[in-house]
N, C-alpha and C. Protein backbone atom coordinates (compact mmCIF):
# COMPACT_ATOMS: atom_id res chain seq x y z
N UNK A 1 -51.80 -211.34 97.49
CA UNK A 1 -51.20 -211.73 96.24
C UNK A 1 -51.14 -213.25 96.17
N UNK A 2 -51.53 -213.86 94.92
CA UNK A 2 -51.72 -215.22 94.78
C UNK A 2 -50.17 -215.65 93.94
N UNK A 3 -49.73 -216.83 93.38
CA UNK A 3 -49.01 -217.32 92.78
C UNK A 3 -49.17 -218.56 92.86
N UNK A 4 -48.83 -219.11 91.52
CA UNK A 4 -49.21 -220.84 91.32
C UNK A 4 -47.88 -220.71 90.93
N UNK A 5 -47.59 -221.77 90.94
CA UNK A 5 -46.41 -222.28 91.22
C UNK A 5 -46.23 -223.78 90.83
N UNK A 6 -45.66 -224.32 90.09
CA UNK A 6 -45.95 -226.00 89.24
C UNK A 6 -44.85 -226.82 90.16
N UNK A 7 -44.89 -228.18 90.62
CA UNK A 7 -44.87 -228.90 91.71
C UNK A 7 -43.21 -228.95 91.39
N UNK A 8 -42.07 -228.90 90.22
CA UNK A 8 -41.22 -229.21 89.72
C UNK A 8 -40.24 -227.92 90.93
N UNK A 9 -41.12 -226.21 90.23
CA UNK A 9 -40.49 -225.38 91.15
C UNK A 9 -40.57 -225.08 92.44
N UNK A 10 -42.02 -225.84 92.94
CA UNK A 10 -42.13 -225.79 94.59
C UNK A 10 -40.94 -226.87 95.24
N UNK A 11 -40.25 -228.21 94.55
CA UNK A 11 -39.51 -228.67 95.24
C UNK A 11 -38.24 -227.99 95.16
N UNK A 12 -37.82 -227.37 94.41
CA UNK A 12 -36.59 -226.88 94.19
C UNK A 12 -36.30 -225.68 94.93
N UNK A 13 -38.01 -224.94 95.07
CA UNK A 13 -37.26 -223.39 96.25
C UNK A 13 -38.69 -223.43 97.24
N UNK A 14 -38.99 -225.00 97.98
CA UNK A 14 -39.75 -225.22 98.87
C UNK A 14 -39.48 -224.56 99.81
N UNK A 15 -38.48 -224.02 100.49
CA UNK A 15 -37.95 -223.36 101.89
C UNK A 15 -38.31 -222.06 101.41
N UNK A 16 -37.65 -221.04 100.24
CA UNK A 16 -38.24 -219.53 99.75
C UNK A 16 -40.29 -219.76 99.85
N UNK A 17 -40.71 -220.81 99.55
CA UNK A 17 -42.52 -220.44 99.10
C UNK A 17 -42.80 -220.30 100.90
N UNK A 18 -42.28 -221.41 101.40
CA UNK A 18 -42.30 -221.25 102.87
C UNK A 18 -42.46 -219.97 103.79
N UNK A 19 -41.46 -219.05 103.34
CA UNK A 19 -41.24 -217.91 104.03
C UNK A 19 -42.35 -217.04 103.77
N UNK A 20 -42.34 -217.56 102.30
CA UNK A 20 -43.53 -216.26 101.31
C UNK A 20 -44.56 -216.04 101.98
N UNK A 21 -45.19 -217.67 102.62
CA UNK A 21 -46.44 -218.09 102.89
C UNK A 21 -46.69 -216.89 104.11
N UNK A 22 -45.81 -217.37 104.99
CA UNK A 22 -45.70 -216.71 106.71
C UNK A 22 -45.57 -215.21 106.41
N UNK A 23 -45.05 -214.84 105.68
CA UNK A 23 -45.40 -213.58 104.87
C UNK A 23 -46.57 -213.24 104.02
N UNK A 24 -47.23 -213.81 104.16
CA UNK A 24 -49.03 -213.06 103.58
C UNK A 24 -49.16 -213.65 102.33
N UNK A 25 -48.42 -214.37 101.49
CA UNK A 25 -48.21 -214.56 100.00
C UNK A 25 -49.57 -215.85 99.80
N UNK A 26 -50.18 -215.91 98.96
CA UNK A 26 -50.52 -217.22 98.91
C UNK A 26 -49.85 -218.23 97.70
N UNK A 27 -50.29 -219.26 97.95
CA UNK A 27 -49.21 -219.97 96.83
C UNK A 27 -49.87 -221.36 97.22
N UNK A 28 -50.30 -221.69 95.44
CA UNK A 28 -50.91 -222.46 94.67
C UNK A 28 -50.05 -223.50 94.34
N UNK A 29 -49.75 -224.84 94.27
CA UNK A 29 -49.38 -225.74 93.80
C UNK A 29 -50.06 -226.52 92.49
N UNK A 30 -49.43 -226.75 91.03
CA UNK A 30 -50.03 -226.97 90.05
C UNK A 30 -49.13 -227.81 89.59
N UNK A 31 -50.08 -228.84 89.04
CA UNK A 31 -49.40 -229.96 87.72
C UNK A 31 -49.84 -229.62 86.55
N UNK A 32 -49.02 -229.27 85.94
CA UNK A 32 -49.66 -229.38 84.18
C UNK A 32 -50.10 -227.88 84.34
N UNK A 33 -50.18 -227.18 84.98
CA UNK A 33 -51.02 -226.01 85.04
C UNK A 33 -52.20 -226.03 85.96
N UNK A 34 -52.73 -227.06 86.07
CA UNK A 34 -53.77 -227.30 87.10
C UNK A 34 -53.59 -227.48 88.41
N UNK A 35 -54.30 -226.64 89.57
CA UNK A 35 -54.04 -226.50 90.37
C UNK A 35 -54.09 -227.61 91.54
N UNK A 36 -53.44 -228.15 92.32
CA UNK A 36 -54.01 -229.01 93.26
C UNK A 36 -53.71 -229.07 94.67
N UNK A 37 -52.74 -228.08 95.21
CA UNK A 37 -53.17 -227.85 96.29
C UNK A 37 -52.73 -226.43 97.29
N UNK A 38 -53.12 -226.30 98.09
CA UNK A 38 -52.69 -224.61 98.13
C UNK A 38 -51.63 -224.59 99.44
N UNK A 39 -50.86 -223.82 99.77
CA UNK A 39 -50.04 -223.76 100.87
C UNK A 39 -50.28 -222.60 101.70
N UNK A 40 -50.79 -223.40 103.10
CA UNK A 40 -51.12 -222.03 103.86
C UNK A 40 -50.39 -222.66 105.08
N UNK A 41 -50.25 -221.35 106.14
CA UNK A 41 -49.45 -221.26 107.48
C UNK A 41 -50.25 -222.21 108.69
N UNK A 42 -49.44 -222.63 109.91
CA UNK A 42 -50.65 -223.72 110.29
C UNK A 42 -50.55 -222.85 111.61
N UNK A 43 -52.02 -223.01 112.10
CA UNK A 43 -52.74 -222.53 112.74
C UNK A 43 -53.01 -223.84 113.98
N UNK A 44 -52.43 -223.80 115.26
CA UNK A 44 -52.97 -224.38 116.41
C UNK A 44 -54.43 -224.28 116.25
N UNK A 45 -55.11 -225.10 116.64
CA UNK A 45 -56.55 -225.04 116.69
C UNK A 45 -56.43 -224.75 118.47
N UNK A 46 -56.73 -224.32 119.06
CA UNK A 46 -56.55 -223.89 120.80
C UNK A 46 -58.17 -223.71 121.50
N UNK A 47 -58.72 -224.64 122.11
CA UNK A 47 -59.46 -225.31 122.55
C UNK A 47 -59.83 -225.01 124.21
N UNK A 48 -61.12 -224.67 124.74
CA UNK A 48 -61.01 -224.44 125.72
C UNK A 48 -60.51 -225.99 126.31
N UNK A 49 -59.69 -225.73 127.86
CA UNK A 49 -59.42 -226.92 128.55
C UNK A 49 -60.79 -227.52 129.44
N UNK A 50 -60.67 -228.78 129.52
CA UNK A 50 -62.22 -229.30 129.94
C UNK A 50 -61.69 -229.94 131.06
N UNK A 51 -62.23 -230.01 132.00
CA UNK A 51 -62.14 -230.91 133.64
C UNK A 51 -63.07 -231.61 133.50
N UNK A 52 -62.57 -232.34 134.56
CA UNK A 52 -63.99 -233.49 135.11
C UNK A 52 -63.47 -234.47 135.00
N UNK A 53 -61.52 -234.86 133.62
CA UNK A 53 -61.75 -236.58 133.69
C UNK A 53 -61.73 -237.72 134.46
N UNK A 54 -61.32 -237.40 135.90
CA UNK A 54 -61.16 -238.09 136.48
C UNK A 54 -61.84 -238.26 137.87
N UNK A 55 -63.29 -237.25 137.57
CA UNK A 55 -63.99 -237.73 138.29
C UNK A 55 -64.26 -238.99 138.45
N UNK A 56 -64.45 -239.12 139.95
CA UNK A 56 -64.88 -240.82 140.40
C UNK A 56 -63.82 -241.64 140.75
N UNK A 57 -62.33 -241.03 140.28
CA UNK A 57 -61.24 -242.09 140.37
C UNK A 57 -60.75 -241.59 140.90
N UNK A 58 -60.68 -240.89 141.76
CA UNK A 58 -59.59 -240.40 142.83
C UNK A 58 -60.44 -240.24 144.52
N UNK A 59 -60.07 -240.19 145.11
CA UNK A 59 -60.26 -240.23 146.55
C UNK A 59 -59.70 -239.19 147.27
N UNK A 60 -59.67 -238.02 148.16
CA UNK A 60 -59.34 -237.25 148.73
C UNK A 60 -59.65 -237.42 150.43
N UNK A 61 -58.81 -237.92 150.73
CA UNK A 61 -59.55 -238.32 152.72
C UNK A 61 -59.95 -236.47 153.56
N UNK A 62 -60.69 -237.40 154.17
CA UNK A 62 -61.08 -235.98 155.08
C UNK A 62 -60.08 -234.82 155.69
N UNK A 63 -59.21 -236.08 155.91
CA UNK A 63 -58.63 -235.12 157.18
C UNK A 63 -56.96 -234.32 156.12
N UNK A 64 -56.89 -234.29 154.42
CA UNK A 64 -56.46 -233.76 153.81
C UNK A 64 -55.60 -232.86 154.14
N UNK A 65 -55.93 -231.43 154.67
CA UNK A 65 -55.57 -230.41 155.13
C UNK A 65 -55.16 -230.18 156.54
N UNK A 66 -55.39 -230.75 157.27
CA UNK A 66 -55.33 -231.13 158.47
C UNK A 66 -53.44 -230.64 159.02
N UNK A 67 -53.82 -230.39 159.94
CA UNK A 67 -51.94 -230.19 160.12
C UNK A 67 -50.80 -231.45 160.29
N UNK A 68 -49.52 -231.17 159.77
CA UNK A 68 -49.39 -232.02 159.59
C UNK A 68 -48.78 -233.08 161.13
N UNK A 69 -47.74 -234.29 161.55
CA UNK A 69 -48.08 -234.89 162.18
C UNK A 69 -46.47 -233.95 162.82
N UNK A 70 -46.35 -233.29 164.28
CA UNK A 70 -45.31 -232.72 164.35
C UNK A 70 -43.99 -233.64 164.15
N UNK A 71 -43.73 -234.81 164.20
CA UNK A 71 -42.28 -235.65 163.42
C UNK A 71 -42.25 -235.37 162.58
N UNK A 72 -43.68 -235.47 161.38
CA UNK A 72 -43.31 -235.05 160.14
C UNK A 72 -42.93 -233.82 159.97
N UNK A 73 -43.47 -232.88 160.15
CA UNK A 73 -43.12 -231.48 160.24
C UNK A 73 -42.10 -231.31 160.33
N UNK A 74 -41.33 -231.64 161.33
CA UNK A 74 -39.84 -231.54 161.55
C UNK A 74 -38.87 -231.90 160.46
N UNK A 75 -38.95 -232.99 159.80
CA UNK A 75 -38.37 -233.84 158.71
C UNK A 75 -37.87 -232.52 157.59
N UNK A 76 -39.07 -231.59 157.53
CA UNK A 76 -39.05 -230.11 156.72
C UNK A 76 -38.03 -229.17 157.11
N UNK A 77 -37.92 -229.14 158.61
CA UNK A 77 -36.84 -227.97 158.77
C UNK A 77 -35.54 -228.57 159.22
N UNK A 78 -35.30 -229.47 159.25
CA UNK A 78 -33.77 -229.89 159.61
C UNK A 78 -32.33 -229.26 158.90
C-alpha cells in the first residue's frame, strides 16, 4: 500500500509515517501534490570482512609460541 503524504503532514505525524514505514506501508512525500521523495526503512549494507591490512607491518618473532620463561610463568599462578 502506497500513500503520499504533503511535507506540511509528514512533519506534524513524522514519528506515526515512521512506524507505518517499518510496517510495510510505503509513503511518498509531496509538495504541491508533487512527489519528491519517498520514505523507506534503512537497510545495513553488510559486507564481507576483508584481511590482509596490515600485511607487512607487523612482525611476529620465531620463537612466538615457545614456552614461556618459568619466572614468568610463575607471575600467572601466585
Amino acid at each position: 500500500m502506497m500513500r503520499i503524504i504533503n511535507i506540511h503532514d509528514a512533519k506534524t505525524h513524522f514519528s506515526k509515517l515512521v512506524a507505518d514505514v517499518l510496517n510495510g506501508v510505503e509513503i511518498v512525500i509531496a509538495r504541491s501534490g508533487k512527489p519528491l521523495v519517498k520514505l523507506i526503512p534503512y537497510k545495513e549494507k553488510l559486507e564481507p570482512r576483508k584481511g590482509g591490512q596490515l600485511r607487512g607491518m607487523l612482525r611476529v618473532s620465531d620463537d612466538f609460541d615457545d614456552p614461556l620463561p618459568k619466572e614468568v610463568e610463575d607471575t600467572f599462578y601466585q
